[in-house]
Protein backbone atom coordinates (compact mmCIF):
# COMPACT_ATOMS: atom_id res chain seq x y z
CA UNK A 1 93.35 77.06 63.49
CA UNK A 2 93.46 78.83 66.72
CA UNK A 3 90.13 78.88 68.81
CA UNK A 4 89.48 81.33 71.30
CA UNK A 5 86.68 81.66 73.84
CA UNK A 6 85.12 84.40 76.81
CA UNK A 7 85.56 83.20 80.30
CA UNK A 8 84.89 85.12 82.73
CA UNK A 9 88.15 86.42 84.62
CA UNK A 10 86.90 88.34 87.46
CA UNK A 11 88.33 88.07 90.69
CA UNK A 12 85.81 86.87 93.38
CA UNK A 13 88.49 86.12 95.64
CA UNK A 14 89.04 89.32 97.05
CA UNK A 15 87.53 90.38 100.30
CA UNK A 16 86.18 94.05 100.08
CA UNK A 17 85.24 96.07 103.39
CA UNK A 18 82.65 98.42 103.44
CA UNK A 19 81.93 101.63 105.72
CA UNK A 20 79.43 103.91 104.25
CA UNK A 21 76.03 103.52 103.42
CA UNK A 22 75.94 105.29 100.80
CA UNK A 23 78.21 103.07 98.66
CA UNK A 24 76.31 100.35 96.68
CA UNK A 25 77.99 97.17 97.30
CA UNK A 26 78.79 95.11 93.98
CA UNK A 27 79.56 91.11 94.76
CA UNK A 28 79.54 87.65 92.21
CA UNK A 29 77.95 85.18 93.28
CA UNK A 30 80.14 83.38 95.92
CA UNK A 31 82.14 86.37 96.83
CA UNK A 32 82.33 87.47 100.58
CA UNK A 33 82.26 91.30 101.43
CA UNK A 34 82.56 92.72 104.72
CA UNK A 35 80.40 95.76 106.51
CA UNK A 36 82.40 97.68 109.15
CA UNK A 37 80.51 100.07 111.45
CA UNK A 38 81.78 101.92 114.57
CA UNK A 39 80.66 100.73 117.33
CA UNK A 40 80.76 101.24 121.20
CA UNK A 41 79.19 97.59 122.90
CA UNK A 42 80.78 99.11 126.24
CA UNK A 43 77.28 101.56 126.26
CA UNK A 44 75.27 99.04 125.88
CA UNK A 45 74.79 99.27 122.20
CA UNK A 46 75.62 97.07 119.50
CA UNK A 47 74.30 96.62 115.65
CA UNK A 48 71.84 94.54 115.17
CA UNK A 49 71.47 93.30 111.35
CA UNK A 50 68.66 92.00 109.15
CA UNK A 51 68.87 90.38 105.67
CA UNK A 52 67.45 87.77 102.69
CA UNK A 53 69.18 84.88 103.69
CA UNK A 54 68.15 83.31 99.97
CA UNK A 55 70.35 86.09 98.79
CA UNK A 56 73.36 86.51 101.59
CA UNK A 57 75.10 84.70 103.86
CA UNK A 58 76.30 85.99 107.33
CA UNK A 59 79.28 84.20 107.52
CA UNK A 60 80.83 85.91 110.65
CA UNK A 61 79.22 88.49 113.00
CA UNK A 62 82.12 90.02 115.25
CA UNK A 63 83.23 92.99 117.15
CA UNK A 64 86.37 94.21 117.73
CA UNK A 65 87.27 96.75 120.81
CA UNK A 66 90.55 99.19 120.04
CA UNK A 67 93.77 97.82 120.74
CA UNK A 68 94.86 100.39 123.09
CA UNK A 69 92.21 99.60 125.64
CA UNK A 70 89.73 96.57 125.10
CA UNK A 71 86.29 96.32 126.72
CA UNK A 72 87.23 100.13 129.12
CA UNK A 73 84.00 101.58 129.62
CA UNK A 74 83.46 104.28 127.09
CA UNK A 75 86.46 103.30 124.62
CA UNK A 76 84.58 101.96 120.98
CA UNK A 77 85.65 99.51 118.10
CA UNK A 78 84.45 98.16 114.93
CA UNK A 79 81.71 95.83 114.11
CA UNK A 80 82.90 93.65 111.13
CA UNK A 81 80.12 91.58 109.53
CA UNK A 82 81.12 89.66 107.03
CA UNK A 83 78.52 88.54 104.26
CA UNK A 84 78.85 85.57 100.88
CA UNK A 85 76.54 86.48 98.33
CA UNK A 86 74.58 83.63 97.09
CA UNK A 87 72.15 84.26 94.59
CA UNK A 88 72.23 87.05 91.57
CA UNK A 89 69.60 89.70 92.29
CA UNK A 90 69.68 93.21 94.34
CA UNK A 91 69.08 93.12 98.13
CA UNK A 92 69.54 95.10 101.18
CA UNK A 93 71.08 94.91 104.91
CA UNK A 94 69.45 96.51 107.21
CA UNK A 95 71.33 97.28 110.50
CA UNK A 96 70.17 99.03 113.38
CA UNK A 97 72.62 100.27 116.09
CA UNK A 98 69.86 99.86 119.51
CA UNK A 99 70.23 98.51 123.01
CA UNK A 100 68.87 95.22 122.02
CA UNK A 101 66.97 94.41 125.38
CA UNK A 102 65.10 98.02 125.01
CA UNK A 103 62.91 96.92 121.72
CA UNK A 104 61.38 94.37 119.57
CA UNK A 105 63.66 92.31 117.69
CA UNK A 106 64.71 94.08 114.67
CA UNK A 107 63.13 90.99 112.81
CA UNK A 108 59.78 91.80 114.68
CA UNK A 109 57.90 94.25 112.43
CA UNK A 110 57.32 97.14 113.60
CA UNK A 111 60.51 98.58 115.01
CA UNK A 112 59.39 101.12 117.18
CA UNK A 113 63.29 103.57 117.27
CA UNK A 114 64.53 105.76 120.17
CA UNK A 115 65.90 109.02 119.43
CA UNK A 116 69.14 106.74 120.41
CA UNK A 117 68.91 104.42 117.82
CA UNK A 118 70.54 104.70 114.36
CA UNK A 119 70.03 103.05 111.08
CA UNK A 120 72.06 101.98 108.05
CA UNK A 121 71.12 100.01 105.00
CA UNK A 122 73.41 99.05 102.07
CA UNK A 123 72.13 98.04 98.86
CA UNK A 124 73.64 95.10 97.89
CA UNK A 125 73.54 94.08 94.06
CA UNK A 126 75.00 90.44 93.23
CA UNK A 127 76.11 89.26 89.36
């Protein structure tokens, strides 16, 4: 007699990045997923990012100039956050691409924006 049972097989090892907002991010509990956003921190600006920690994890928060000319006024790079889902549920990120010293916290409610300022927010939805 041969017994068989259901495990589940799915990879959770693998490291997706994400770069559009309008792309609902699918993680198991445990996996890590990055967001990537342009970014130019030679301005002045950077993304600033907001989430339910009982749900995610930011495990690293890090930007990256270009190659071809790091930290040369006016020359961008990526923002790579990288995020471990922890709990099953649906959540959101919120980021917020600001001069940081110009506002409230993004955590301070209510964030008042300049015509500067730009938002993203990724649904996040964890099995």
């Amino acid at each position: 007699m041969i017994l068989a049972s259901g495990c589940n097989t799915a990879d959770t090892t693998e490291v997706i990045t994400y770069t559009d907002s309008a792309t609902t991010i699918t993680a198991h509990v445990n996996q890590e997923f990055i967001i990537a956003l342009e970014s130019n921190e030679t301005t002045g600006y950077s993304w600033l990012e907001t989430h339910e920690t009982s749900k995610l994890e930011l495990v690293k928060d890090e930007y990256q100039p270009k190659e071809t000319a790091p930290y040369v006024v006016g020359v961008g790079g990526t923002h790579y956050f990288t995020f471990k889902a922890l709990k099953k549920g649906e959540t959101e990120i919120t980021l917020v691409y600001c001069r940081s010293w110009e506002q409230e916290s993004i955590a301070d409610k209510p964030y008042t924006f300049t015509e500067n300022d730009k938002t993203e927010s990724f649904t996040v939805k964890i099995k």
